[in-house]
Structure formats: C-alpha cells, structure tokens
Protein backbone atom coordinates (compact mmCIF):
# COMPACT_ATOMS: atom_id res chain seq x y z
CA UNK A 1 -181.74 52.51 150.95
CA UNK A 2 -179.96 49.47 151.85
CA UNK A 3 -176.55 49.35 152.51
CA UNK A 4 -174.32 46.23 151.99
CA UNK A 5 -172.26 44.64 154.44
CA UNK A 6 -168.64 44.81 154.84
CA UNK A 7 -167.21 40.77 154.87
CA UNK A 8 -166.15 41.35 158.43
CA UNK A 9 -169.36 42.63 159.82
CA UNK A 10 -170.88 39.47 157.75
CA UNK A 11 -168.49 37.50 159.79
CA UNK A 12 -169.37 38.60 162.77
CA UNK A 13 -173.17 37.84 162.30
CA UNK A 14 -172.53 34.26 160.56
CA UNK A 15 -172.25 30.86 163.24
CA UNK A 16 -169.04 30.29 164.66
CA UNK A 17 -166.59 28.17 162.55
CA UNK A 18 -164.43 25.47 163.96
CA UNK A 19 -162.35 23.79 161.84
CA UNK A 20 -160.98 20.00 161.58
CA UNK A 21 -157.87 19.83 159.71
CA UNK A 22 -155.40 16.79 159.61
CA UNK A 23 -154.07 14.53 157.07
CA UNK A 24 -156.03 12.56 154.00
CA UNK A 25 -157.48 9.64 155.82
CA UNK A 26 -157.43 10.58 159.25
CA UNK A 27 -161.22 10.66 160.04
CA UNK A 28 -162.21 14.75 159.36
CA UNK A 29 -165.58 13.55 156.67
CA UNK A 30 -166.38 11.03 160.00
CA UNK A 31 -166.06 13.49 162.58
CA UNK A 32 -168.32 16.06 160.06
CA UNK A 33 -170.87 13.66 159.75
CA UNK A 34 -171.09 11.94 163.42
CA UNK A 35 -171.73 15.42 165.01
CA UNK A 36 -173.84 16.64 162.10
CA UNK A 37 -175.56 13.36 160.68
CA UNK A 38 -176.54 13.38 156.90
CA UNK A 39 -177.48 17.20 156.84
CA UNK A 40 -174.02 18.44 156.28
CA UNK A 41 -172.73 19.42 152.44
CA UNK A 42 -170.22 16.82 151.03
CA UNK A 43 -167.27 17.84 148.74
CA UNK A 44 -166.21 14.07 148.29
CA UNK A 45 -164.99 12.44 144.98
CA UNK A 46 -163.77 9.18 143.94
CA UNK A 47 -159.91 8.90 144.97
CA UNK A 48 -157.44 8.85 142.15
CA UNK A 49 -154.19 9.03 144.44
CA UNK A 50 -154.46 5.27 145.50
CA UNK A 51 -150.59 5.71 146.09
CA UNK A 52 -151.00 8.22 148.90
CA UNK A 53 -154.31 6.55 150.48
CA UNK A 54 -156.30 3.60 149.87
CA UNK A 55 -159.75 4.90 150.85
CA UNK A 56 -162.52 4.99 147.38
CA UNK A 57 -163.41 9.02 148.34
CA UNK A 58 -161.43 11.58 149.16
CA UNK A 59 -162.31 15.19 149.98
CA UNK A 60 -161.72 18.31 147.60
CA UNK A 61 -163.51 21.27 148.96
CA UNK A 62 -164.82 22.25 152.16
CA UNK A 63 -167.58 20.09 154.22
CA UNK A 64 -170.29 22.14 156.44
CA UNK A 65 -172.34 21.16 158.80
CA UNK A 66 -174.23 22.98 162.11
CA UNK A 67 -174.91 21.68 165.46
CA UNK A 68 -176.78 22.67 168.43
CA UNK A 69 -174.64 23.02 171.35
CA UNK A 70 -177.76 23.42 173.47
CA UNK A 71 -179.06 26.86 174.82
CA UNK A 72 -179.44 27.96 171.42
CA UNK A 73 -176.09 28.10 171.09
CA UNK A 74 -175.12 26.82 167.38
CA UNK A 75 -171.68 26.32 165.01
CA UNK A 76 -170.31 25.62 161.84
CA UNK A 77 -168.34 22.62 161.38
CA UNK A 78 -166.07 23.00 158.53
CA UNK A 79 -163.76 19.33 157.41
CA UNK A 80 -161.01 20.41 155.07
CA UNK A 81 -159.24 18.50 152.76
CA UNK A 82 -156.22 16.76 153.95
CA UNK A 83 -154.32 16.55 150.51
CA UNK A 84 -151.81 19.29 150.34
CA UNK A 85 -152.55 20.21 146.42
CA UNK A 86 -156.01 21.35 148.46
CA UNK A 87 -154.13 23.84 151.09
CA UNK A 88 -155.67 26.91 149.69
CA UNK A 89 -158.81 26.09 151.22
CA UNK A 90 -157.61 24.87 154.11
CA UNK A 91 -156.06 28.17 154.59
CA UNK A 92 -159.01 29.63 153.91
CA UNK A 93 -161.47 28.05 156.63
CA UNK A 94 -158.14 28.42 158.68
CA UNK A 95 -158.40 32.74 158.40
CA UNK A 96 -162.54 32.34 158.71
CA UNK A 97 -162.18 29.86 161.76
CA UNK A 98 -162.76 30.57 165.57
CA UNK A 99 -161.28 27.46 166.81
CA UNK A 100 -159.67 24.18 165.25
CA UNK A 101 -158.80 20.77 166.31
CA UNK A 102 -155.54 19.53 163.96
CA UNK A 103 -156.63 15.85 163.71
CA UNK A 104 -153.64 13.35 164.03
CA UNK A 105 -152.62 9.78 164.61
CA UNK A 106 -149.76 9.68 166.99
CA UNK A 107 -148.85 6.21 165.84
CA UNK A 108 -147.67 7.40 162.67
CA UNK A 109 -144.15 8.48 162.51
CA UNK A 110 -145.31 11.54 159.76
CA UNK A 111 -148.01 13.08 162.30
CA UNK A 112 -145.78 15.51 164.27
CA UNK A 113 -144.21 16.91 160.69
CA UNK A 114 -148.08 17.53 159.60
CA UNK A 115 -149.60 18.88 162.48
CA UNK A 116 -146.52 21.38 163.10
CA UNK A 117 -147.35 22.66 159.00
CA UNK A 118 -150.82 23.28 159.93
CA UNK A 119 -149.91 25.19 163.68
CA UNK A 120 -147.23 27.28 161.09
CA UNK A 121 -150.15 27.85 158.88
CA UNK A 122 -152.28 29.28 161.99
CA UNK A 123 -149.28 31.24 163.54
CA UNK A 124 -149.20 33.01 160.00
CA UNK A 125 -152.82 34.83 160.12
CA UNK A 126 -153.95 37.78 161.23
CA UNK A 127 -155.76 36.34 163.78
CA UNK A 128 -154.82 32.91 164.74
CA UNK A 129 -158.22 30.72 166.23
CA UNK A 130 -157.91 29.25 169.30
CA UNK A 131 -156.29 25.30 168.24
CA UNK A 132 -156.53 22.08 170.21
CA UNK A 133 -154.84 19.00 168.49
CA UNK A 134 -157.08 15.90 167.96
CA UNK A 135 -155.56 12.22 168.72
CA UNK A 136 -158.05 10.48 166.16
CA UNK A 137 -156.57 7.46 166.73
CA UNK A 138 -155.82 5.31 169.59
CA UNK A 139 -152.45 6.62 171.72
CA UNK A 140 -151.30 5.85 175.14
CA UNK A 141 -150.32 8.41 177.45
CA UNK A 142 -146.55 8.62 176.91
CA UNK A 143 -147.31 8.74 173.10
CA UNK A 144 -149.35 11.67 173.99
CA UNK A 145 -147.10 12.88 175.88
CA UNK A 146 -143.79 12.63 173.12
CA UNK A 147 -146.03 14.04 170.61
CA UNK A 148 -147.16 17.09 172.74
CA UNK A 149 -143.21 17.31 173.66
CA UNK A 150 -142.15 17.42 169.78
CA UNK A 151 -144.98 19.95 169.18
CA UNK A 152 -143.41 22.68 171.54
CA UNK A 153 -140.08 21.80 170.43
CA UNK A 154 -141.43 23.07 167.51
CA UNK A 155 -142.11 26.30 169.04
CA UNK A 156 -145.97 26.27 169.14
CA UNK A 157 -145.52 26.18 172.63
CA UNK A 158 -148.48 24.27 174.75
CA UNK A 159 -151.14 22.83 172.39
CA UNK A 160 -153.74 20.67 174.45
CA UNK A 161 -154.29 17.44 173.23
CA UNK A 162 -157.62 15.72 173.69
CA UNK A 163 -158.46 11.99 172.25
CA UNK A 164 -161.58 11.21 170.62
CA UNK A 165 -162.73 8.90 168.43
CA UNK A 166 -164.10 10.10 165.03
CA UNK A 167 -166.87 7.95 164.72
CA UNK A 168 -167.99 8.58 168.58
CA UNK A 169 -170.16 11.81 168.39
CA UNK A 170 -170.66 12.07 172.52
CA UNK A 171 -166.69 11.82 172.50
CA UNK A 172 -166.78 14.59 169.59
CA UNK A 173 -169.21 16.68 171.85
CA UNK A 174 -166.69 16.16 174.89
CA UNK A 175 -163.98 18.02 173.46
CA UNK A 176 -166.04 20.29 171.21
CA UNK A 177 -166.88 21.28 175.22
CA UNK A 178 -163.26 22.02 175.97
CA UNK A 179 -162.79 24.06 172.49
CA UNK A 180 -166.07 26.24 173.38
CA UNK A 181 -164.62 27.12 177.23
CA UNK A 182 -160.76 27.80 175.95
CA UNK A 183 -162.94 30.05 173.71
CA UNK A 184 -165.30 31.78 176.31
CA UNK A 185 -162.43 32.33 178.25
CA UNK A 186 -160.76 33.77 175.62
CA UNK A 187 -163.33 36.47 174.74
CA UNK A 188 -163.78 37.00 178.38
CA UNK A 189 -159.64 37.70 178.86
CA UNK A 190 -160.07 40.09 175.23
C-alpha cells in the first residue's frame, strides 16, 4: 500500500528553489539561461505591451532550470515574470522559494518602488526565503549605496546587494555562492 505525499514533505524532497524576480526587461530569461544553458523550460511569448517594453518576447509563466553547484549539490532556478498582471505566479515561486535575488537597475528612478513591492510580497509569507537584491545593471558604489539606503527606509531593514551581470554566468555563480552560505548559515542558526 502506497501512501501519497503530503505537498510539504514533496517540498522537502524536491531541489532547492531560488528565485529571480525584478521588473519586465531587466535580464531574469538571461540570467536563467547563462547559468542553465538551453536545457531550461521557456514560458516566453511574443510581446504585445510595446508601450511598457520594447523587447520582441516577454515572459508569462515560470522558467526552470537546474545547475550543479559542485559536490552534488544541485538547484532549481526559477525566472518569473516581471509584468505585474503575472504576480500570481510570482507569488507563487515566491512561497515555494528558498532564496531570491530581486533583480534591479539602480539607474532607473522606478527600481527602489519595485524592488520594495517584491521585499513586501516576501515579508507577507509564511516563511519568507532568504533575499539578496541583484544590481543587473551597471551602478557605482554610492548608487549602491542610496539604493540600499532607500530600501531600509523602507523598513526591510539590511538587504545585501551584490552586482552581476546577467549575461556573465561565472559572475551569476559568484553571488549564487553568497545566496548558498547566507543560506547554510541560516539552517545552521535554525
């Protein structure tokens, strides 16, 4: 007689999840794709909001992908989509998540206002994954440094902020390194 899994045991036997959230545009397909290569699933469809974003594709569901983080040590990347009318499944890889980076571009006056809706997304669940915030773009140190400021004015308190270049998977790897040791030491402080 077999008896079925409850979803949280299932959870608890599938890969870790991280997440990449952020805005339409700001490099979450790239960043799936540079650490994963072409074996990740793709949710993409020709973009119809030209008015919001230029780019042909745009996401609509959920990208996966797995990679090796050496001593057999493996996770699930999961890109969500960045348009808001998609938040329900951004929410939803958000409460399945261990850890996610919040992808921004600090030159653009709108990232602080989107990255603090995601953290209040996060603060809301049950169990809130362990977040780092992603400068996708080039940024300098004291727009790093403003942008971390506005975030705990905010009241998220300290959120690290690492740079790293979408399209760069070794820099992807670096701070996928940080996001796995706030998380060790996280399980090892539980």
């Amino acid at each position: 007689m077999t008896q079925e899994m409850d979803w949280e045991a299932q959870q608890k036997l599938s890969l870790p999840r991280i997440a990449l959230c952020g805005p339409m545009g700001i490099g979450k397909t790239t960043a799936v794709r540079s650490l994963c290569g072409e074996l990740m699933s793709n949710s993409d469809v020709r973009n119809l909001d030209r008015a919001t974003h230029a780019k042909d594709f745009t996401t609509v569901g959920t990208e996966f992908g797995e990679i090796d983080l050496g001593g057999g040590e493996r996770v699930q990347i999961c890109g969500c989509p960045g348009q808001e009318r998609f938040s329900f499944v951004r929410q939803w890889v958000l409460s399945v998540s261990m850890g996610v980076f919040i992808m921004a571009d600090m030159n653009d006056p709108k990232a602080l206002d989107e990255t603090t809706h995601i953290l209040a997304e996060i603060s809301r669940l049950e169990t809130a994954p362990v977040t780092l915030i992603l400068s996708a773009r080039d940024a300098n140190a004291t727009q790093i440094e403003t942008f971390a400021q506005g975030v705990y004015s905010a009241g998220y308190g300290v959120v690290p902020i690492l740079q790293a270049d979408p399209r760069n998977r070794d820099q992807l790897l670096e701070v996928m390194s940080v996001l796995v040791s706030m998380l060790s030491l996280q399980s090892e402080n539980s």
